[in-house]
PDB file of N, CA and C in Angstrom:
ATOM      1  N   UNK A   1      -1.115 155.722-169.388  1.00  0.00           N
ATOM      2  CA  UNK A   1      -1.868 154.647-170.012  1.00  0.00           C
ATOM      3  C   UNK A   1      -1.407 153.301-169.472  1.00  0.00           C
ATOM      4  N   UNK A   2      -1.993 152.363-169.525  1.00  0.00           N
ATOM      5  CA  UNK A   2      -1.717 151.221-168.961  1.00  0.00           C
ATOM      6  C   UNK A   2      -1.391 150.093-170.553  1.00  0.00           C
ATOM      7  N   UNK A   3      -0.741 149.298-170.302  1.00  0.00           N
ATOM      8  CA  UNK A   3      -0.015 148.437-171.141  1.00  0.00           C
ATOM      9  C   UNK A   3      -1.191 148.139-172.218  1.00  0.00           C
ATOM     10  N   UNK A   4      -2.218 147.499-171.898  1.00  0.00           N
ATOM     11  CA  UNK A   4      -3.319 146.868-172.471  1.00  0.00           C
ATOM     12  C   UNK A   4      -3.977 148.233-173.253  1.00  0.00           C
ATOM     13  N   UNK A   5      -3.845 149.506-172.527  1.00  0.00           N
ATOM     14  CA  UNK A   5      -4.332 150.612-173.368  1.00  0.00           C
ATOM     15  C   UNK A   5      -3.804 151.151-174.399  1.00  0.00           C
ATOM     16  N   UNK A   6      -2.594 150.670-174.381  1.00  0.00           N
ATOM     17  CA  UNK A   6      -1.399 151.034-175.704  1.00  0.00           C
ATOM     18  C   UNK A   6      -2.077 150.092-177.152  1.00  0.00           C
ATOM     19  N   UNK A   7      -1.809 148.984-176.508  1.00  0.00           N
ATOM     20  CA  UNK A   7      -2.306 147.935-177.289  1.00  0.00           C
ATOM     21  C   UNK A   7      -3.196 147.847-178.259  1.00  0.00           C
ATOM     22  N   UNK A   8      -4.400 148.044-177.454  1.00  0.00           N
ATOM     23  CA  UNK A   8      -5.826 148.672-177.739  1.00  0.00           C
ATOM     24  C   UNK A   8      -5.908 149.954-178.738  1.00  0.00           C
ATOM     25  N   UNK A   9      -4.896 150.654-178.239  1.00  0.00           N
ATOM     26  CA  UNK A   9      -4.958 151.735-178.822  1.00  0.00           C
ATOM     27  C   UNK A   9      -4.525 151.600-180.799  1.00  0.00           C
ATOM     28  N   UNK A  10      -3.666 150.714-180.778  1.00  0.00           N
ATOM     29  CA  UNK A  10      -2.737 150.233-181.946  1.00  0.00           C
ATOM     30  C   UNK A  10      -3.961 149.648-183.052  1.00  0.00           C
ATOM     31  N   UNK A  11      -4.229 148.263-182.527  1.00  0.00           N
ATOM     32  CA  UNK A  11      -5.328 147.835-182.944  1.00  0.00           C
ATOM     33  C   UNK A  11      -6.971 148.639-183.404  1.00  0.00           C
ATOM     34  N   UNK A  12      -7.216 149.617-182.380  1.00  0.00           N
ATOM     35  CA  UNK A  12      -8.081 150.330-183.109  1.00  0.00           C
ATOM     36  C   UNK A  12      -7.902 151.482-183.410  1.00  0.00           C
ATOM     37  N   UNK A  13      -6.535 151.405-184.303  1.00  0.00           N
ATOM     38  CA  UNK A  13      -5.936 152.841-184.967  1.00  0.00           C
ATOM     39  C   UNK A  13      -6.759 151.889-186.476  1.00  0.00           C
ATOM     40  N   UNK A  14      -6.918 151.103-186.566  1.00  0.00           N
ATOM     41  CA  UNK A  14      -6.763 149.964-187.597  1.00  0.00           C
ATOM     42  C   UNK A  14      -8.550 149.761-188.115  1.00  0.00           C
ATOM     43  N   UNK A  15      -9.247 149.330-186.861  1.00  0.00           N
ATOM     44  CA  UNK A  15     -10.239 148.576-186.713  1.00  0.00           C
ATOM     45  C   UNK A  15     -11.260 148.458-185.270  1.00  0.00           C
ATOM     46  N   UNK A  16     -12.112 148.434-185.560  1.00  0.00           N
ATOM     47  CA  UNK A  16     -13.292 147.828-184.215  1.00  0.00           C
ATOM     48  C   UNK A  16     -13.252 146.264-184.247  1.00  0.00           C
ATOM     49  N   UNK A  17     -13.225 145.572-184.953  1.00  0.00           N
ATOM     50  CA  UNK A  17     -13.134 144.578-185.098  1.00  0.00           C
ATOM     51  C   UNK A  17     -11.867 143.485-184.739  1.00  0.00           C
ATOM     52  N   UNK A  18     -12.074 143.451-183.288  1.00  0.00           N
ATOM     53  CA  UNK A  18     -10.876 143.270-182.062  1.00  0.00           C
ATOM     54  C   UNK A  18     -11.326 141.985-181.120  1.00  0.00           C
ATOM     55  N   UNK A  19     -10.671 141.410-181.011  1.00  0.00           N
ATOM     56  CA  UNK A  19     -11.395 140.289-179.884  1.00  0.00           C
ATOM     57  C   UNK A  19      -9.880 139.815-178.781  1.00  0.00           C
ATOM     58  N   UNK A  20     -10.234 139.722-177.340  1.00  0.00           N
ATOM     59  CA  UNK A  20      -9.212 139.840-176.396  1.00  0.00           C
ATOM     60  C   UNK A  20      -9.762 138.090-176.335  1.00  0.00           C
ATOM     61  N   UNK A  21      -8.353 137.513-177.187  1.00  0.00           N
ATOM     62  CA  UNK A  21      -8.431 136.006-176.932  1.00  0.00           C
ATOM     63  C   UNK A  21      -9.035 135.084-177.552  1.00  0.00           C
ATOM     64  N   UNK A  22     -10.450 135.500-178.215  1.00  0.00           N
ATOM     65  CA  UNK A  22     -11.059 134.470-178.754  1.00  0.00           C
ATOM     66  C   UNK A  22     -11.587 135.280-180.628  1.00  0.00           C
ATOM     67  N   UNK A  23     -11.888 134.047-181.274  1.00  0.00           N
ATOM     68  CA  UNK A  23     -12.582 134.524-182.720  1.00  0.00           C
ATOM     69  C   UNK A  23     -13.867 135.110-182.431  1.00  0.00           C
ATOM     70  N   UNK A  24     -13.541 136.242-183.903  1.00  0.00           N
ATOM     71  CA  UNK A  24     -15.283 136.866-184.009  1.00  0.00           C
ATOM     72  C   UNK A  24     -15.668 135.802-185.187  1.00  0.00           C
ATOM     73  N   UNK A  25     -16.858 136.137-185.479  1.00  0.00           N
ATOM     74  CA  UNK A  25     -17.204 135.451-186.502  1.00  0.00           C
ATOM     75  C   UNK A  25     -17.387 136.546-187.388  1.00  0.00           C
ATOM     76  N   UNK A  26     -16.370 136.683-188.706  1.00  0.00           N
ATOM     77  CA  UNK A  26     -16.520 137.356-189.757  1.00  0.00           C
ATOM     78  C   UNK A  26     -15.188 136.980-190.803  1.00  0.00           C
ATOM     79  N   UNK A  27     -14.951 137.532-191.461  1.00  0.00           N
ATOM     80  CA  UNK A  27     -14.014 137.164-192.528  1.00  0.00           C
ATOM     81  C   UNK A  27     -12.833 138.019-191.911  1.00  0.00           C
ATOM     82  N   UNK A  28     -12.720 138.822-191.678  1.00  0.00           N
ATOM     83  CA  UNK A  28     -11.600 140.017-191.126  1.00  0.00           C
ATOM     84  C   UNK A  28     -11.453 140.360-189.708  1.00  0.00           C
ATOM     85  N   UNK A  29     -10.373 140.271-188.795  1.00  0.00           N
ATOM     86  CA  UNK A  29     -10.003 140.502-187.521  1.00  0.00           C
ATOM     87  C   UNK A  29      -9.027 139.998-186.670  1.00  0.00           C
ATOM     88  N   UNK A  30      -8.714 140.775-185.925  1.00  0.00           N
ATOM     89  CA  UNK A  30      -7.532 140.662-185.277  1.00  0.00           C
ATOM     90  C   UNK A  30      -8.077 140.041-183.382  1.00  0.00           C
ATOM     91  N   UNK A  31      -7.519 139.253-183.091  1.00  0.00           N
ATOM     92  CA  UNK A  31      -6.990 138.738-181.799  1.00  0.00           C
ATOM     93  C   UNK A  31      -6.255 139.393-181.031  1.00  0.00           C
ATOM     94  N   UNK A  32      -6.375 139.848-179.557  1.00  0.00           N
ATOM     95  CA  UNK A  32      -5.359 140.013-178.976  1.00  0.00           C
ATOM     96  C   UNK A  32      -5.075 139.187-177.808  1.00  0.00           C
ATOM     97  N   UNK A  33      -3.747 138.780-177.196  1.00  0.00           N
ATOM     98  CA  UNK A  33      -3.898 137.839-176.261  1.00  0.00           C
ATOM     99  C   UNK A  33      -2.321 138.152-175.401  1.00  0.00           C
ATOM    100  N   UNK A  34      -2.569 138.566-173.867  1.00  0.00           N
ATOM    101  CA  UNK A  34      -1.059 138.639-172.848  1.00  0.00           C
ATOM    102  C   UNK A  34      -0.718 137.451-172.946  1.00  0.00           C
ATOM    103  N   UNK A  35       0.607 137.201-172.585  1.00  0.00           N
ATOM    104  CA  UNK A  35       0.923 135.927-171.926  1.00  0.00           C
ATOM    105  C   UNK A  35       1.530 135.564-171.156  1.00  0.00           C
ATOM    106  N   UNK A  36       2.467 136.710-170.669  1.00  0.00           N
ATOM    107  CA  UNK A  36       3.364 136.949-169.431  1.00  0.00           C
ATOM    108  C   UNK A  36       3.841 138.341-169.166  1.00  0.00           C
ATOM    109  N   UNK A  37       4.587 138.202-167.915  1.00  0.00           N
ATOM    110  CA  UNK A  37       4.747 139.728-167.036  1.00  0.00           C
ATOM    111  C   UNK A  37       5.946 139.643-166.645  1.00  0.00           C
ATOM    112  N   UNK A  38       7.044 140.061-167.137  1.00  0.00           N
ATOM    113  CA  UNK A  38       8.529 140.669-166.831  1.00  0.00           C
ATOM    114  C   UNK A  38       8.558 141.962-165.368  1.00  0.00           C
ATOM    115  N   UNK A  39       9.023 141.517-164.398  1.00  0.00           N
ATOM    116  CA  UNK A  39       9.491 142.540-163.364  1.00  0.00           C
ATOM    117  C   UNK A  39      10.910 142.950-163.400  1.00  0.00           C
ATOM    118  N   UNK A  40      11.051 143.874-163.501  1.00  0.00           N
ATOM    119  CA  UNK A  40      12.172 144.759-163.523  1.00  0.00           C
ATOM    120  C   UNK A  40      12.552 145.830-162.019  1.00  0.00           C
ATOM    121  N   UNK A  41      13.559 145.297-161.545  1.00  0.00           N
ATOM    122  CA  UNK A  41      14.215 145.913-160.303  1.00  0.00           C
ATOM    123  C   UNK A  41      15.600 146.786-160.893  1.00  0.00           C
ATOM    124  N   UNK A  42      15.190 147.737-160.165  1.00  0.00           N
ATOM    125  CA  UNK A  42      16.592 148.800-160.104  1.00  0.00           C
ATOM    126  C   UNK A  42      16.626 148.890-158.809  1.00  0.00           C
ATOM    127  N   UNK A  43      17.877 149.448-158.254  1.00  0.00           N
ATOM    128  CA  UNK A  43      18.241 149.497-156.969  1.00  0.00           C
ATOM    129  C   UNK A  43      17.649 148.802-155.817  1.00  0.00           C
ATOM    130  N   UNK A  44      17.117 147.658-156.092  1.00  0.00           N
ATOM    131  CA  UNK A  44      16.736 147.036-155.169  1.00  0.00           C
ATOM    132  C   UNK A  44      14.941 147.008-155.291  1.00  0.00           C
ATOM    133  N   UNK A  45      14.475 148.016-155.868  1.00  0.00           N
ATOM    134  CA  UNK A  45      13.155 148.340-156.010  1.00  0.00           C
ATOM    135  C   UNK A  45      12.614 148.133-158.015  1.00  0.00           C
ATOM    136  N   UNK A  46      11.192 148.241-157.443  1.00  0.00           N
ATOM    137  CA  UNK A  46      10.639 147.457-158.831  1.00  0.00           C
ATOM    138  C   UNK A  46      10.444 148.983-159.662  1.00  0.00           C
ATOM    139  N   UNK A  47      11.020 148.900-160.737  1.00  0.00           N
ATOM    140  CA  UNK A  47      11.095 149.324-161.441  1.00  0.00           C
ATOM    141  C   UNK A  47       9.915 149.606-162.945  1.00  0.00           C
ATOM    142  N   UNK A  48      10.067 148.528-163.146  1.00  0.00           N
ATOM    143  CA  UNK A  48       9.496 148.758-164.569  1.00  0.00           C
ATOM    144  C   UNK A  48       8.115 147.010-164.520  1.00  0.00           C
ATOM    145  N   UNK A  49       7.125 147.048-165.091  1.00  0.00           N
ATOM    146  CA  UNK A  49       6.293 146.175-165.458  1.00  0.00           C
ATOM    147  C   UNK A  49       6.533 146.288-167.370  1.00  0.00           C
ATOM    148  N   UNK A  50       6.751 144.780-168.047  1.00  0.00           N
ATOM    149  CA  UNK A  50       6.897 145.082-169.394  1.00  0.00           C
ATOM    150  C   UNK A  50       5.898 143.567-169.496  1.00  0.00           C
ATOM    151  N   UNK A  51       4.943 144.097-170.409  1.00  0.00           N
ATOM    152  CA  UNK A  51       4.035 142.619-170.827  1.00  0.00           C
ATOM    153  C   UNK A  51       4.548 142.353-171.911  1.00  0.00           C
ATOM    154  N   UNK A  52       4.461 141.071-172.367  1.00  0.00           N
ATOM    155  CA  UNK A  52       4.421 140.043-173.697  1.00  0.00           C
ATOM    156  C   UNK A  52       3.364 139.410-174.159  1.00  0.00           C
ATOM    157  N   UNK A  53       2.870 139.426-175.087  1.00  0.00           N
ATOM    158  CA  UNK A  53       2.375 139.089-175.477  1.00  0.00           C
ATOM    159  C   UNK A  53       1.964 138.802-177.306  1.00  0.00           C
ATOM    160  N   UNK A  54       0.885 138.448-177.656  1.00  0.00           N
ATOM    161  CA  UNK A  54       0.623 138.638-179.563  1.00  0.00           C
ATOM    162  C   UNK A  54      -0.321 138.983-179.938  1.00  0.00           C
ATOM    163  N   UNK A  55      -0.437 138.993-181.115  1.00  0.00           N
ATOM    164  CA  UNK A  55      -1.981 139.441-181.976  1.00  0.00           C
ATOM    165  C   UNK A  55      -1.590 138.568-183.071  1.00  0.00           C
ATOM    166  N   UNK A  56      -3.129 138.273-183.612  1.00  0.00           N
ATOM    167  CA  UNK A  56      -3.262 137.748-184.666  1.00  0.00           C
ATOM    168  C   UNK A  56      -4.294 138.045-185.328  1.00  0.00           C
ATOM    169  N   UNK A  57      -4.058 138.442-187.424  1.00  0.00           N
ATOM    170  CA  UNK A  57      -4.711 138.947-187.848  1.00  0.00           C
ATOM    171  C   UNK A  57      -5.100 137.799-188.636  1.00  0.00           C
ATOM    172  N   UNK A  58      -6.499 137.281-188.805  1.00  0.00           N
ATOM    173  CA  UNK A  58      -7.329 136.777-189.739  1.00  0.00           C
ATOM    174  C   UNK A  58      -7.838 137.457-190.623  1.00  0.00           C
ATOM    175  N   UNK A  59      -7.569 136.806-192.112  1.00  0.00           N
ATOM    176  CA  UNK A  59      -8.585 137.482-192.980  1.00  0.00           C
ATOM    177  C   UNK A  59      -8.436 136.810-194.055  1.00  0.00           C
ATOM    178  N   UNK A  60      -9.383 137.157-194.958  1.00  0.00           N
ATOM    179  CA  UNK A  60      -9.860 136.331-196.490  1.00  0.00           C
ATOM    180  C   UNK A  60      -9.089 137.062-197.391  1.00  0.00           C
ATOM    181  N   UNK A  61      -8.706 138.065-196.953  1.00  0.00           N
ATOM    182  CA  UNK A  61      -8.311 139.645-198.003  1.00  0.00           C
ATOM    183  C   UNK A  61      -6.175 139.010-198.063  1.00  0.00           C
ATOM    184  N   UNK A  62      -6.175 138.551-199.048  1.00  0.00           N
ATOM    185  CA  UNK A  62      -4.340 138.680-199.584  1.00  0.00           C
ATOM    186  C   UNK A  62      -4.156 139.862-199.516  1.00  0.00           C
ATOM    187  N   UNK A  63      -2.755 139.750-198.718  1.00  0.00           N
ATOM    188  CA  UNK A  63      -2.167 141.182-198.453  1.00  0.00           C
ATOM    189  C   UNK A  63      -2.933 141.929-197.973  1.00  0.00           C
ATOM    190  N   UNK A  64      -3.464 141.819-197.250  1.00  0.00           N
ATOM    191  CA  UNK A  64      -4.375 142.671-196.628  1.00  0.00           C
ATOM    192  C   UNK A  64      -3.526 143.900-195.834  1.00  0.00           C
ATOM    193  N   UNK A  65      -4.328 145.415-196.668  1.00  0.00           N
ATOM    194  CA  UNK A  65      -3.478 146.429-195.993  1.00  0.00           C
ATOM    195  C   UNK A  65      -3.801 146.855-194.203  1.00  0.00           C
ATOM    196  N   UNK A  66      -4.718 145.637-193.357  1.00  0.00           N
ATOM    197  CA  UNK A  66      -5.227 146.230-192.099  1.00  0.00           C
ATOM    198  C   UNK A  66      -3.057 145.731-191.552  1.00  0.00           C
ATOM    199  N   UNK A  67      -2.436 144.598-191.846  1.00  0.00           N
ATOM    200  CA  UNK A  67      -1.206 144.344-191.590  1.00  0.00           C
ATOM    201  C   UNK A  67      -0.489 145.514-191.696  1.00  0.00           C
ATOM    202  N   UNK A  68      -0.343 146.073-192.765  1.00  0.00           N
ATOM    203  CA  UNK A  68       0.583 147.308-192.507  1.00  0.00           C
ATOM    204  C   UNK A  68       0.473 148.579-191.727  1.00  0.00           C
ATOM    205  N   UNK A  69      -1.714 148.753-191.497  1.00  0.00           N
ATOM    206  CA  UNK A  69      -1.518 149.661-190.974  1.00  0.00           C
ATOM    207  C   UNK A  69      -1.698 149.486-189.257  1.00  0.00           C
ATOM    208  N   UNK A  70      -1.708 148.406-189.116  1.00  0.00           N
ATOM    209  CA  UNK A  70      -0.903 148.001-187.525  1.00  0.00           C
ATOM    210  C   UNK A  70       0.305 148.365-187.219  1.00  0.00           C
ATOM    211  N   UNK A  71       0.919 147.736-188.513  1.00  0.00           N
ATOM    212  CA  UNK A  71       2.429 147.773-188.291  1.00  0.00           C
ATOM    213  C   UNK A  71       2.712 149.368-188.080  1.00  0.00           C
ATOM    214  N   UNK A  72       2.427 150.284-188.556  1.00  0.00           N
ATOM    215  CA  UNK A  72       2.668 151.604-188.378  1.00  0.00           C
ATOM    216  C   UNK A  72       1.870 152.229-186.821  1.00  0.00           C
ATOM    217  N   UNK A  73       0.744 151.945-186.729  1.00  0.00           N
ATOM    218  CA  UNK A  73       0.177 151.937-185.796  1.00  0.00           C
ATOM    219  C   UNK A  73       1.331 151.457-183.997  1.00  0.00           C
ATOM    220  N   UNK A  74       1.923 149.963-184.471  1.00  0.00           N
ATOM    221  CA  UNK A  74       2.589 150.127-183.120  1.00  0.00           C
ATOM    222  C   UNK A  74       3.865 150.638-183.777  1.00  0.00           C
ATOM    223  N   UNK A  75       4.206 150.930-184.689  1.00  0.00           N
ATOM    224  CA  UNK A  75       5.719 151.869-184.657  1.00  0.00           C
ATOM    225  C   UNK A  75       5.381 153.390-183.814  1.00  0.00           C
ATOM    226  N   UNK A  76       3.973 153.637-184.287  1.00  0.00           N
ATOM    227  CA  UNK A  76       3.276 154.600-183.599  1.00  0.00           C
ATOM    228  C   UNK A  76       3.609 155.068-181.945  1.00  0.00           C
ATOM    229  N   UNK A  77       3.706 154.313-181.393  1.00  0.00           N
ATOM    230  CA  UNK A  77       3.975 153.926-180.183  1.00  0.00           C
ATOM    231  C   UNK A  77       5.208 153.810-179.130  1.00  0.00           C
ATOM    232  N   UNK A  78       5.684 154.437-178.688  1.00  0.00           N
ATOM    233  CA  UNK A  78       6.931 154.212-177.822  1.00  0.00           C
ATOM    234  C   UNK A  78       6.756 153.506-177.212  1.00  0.00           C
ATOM    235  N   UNK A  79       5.510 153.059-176.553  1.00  0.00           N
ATOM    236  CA  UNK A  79       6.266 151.902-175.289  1.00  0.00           C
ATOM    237  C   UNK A  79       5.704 150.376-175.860  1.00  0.00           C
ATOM    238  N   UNK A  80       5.495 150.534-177.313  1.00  0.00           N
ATOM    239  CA  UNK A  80       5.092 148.889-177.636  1.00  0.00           C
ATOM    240  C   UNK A  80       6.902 148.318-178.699  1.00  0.00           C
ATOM    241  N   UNK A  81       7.092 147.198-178.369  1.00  0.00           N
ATOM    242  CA  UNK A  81       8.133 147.180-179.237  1.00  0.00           C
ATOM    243  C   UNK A  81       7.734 145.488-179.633  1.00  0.00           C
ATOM    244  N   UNK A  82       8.190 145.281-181.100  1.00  0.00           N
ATOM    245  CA  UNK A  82       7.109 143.720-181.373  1.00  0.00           C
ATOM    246  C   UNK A  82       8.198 143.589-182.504  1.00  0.00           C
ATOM    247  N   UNK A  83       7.321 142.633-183.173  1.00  0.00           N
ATOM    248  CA  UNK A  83       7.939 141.795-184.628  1.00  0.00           C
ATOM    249  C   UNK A  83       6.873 140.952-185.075  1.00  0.00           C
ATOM    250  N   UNK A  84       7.114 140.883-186.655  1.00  0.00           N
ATOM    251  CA  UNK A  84       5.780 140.094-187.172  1.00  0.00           C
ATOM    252  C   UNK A  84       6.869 138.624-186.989  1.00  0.00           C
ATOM    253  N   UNK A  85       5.689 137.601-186.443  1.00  0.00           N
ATOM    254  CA  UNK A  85       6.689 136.371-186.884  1.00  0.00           C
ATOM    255  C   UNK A  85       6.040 135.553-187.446  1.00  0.00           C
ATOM    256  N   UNK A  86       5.431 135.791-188.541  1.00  0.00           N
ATOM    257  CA  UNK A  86       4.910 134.732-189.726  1.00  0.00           C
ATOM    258  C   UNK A  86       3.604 135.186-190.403  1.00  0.00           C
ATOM    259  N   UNK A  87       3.432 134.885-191.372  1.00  0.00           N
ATOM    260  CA  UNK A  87       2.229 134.776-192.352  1.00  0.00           C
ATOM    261  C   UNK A  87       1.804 133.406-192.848  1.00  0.00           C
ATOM    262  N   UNK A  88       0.872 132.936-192.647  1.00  0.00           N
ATOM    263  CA  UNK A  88       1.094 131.862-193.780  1.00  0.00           C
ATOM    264  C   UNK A  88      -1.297 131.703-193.821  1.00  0.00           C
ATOM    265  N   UNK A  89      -1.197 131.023-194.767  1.00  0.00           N
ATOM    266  CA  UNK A  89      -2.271 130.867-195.522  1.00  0.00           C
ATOM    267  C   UNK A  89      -2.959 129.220-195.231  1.00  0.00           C
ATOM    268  N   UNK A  90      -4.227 129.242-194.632  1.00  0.00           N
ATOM    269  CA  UNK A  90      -5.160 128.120-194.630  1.00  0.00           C
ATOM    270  C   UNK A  90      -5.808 127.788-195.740  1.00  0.00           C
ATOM    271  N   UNK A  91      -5.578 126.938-196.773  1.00  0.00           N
ATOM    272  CA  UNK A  91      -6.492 126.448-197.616  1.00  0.00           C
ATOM    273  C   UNK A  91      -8.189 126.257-197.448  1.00  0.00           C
ATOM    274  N   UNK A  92      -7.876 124.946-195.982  1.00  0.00           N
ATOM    275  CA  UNK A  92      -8.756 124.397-195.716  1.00  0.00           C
ATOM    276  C   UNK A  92      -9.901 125.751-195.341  1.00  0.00           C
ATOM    277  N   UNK A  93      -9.992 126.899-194.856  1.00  0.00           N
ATOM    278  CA  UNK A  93     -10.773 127.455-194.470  1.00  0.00           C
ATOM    279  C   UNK A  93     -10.706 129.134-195.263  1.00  0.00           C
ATOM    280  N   UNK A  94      -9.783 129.374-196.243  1.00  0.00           N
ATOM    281  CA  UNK A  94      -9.533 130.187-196.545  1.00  0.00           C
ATOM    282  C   UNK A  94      -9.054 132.004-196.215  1.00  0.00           C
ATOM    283  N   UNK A  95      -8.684 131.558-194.802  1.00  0.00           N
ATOM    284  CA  UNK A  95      -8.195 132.460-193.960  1.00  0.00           C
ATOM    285  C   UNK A  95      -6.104 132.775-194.044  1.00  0.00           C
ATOM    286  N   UNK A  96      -6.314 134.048-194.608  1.00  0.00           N
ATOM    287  CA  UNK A  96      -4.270 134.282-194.386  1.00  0.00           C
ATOM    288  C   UNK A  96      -4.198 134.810-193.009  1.00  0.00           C
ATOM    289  N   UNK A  97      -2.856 134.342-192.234  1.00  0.00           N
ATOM    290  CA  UNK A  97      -2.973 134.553-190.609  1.00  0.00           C
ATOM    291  C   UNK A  97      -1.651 135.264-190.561  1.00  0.00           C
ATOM    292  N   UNK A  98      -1.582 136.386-190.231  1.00  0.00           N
ATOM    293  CA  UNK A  98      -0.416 137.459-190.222  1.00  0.00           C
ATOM    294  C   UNK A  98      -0.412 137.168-188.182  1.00  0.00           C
ATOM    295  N   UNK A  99       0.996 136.932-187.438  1.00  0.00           N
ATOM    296  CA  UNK A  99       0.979 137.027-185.766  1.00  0.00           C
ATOM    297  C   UNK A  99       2.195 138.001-185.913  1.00  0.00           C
ATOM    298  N   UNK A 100       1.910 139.095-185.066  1.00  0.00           N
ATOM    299  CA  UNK A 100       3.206 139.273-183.986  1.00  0.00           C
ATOM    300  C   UNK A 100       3.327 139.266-182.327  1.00  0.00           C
ATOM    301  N   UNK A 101       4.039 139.163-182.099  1.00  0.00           N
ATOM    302  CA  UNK A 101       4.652 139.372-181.089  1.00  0.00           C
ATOM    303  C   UNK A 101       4.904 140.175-180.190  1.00  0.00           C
ATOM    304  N   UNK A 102       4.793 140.834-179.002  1.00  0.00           N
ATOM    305  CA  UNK A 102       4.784 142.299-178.493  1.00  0.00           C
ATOM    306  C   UNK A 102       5.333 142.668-177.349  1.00  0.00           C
ATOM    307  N   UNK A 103       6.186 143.624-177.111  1.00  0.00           N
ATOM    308  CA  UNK A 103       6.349 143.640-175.052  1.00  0.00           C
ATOM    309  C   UNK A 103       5.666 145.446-175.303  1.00  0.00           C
ATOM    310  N   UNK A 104       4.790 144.934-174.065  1.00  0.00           N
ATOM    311  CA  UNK A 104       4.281 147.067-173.616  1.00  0.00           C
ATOM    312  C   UNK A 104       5.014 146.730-172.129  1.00  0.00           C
ATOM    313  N   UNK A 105       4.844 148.373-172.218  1.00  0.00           N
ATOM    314  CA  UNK A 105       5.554 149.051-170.859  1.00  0.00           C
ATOM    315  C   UNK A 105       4.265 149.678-170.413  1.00  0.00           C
ATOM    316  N   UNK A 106       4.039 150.000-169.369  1.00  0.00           N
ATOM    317  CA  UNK A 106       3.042 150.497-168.711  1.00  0.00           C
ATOM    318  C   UNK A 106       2.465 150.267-167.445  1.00  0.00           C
ATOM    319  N   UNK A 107       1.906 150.615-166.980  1.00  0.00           N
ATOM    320  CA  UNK A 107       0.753 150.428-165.552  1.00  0.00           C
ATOM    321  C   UNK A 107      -0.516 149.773-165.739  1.00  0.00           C
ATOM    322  N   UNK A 108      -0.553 148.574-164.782  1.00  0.00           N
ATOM    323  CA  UNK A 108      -2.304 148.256-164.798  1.00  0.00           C
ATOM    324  C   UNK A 108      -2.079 146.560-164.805  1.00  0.00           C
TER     325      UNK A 108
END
């Protein structure tokens, strides 16, 4: 599988309702977005490709259980390893915004 297919895969353990980078228009959904590429050399030769990148979950729904079942979703996963790093809540538009953080391993 390739890095982005892990990913993918996590997210729609969850949901169809996925967008690479930009908002859907609805009350509920998640973002995904790379942002850099780690090369890894062993013996002189390249070794390993590990991406970084985040997701971010929008939604109207407090506590919304699509957060946890991501979170299990990339525990799901051996080659994704992440962390949530924040929640916090928009008044102005009534959206709670759950992000983490992510490195995949993979090809592509």
């Amino acid at each position: 599988m390739t890095w982005y297919e892990h990913i993918l895969a996590a997210l729609h353990a969850v949901t169809d309702q996925v967008s690479h980078g930009g908002r859907l228009k609805s009350s509920r959904y998640f973002v995904w977005q790379e942002e850099d590429r780690g090369d890894y050399m062993a013996d002189g030769r390249h070794a390993e490709k590990v991406w970084t990148g985040s997701t971010d979950l929008y939604s109207k729904t407090e506590l919304d259980p699509w957060a946890a079942q991501y979170e299990a979703a990339l525990d799901a996963d051996d080659c994704i390893a992440w962390e949530c790093t924040g929640v916090d809540y928009d008044p102005d538009t009534g959206f709670w915004h759950w992000e983490w953080t992510w490195e995949a391993v993979g090809d592509g």
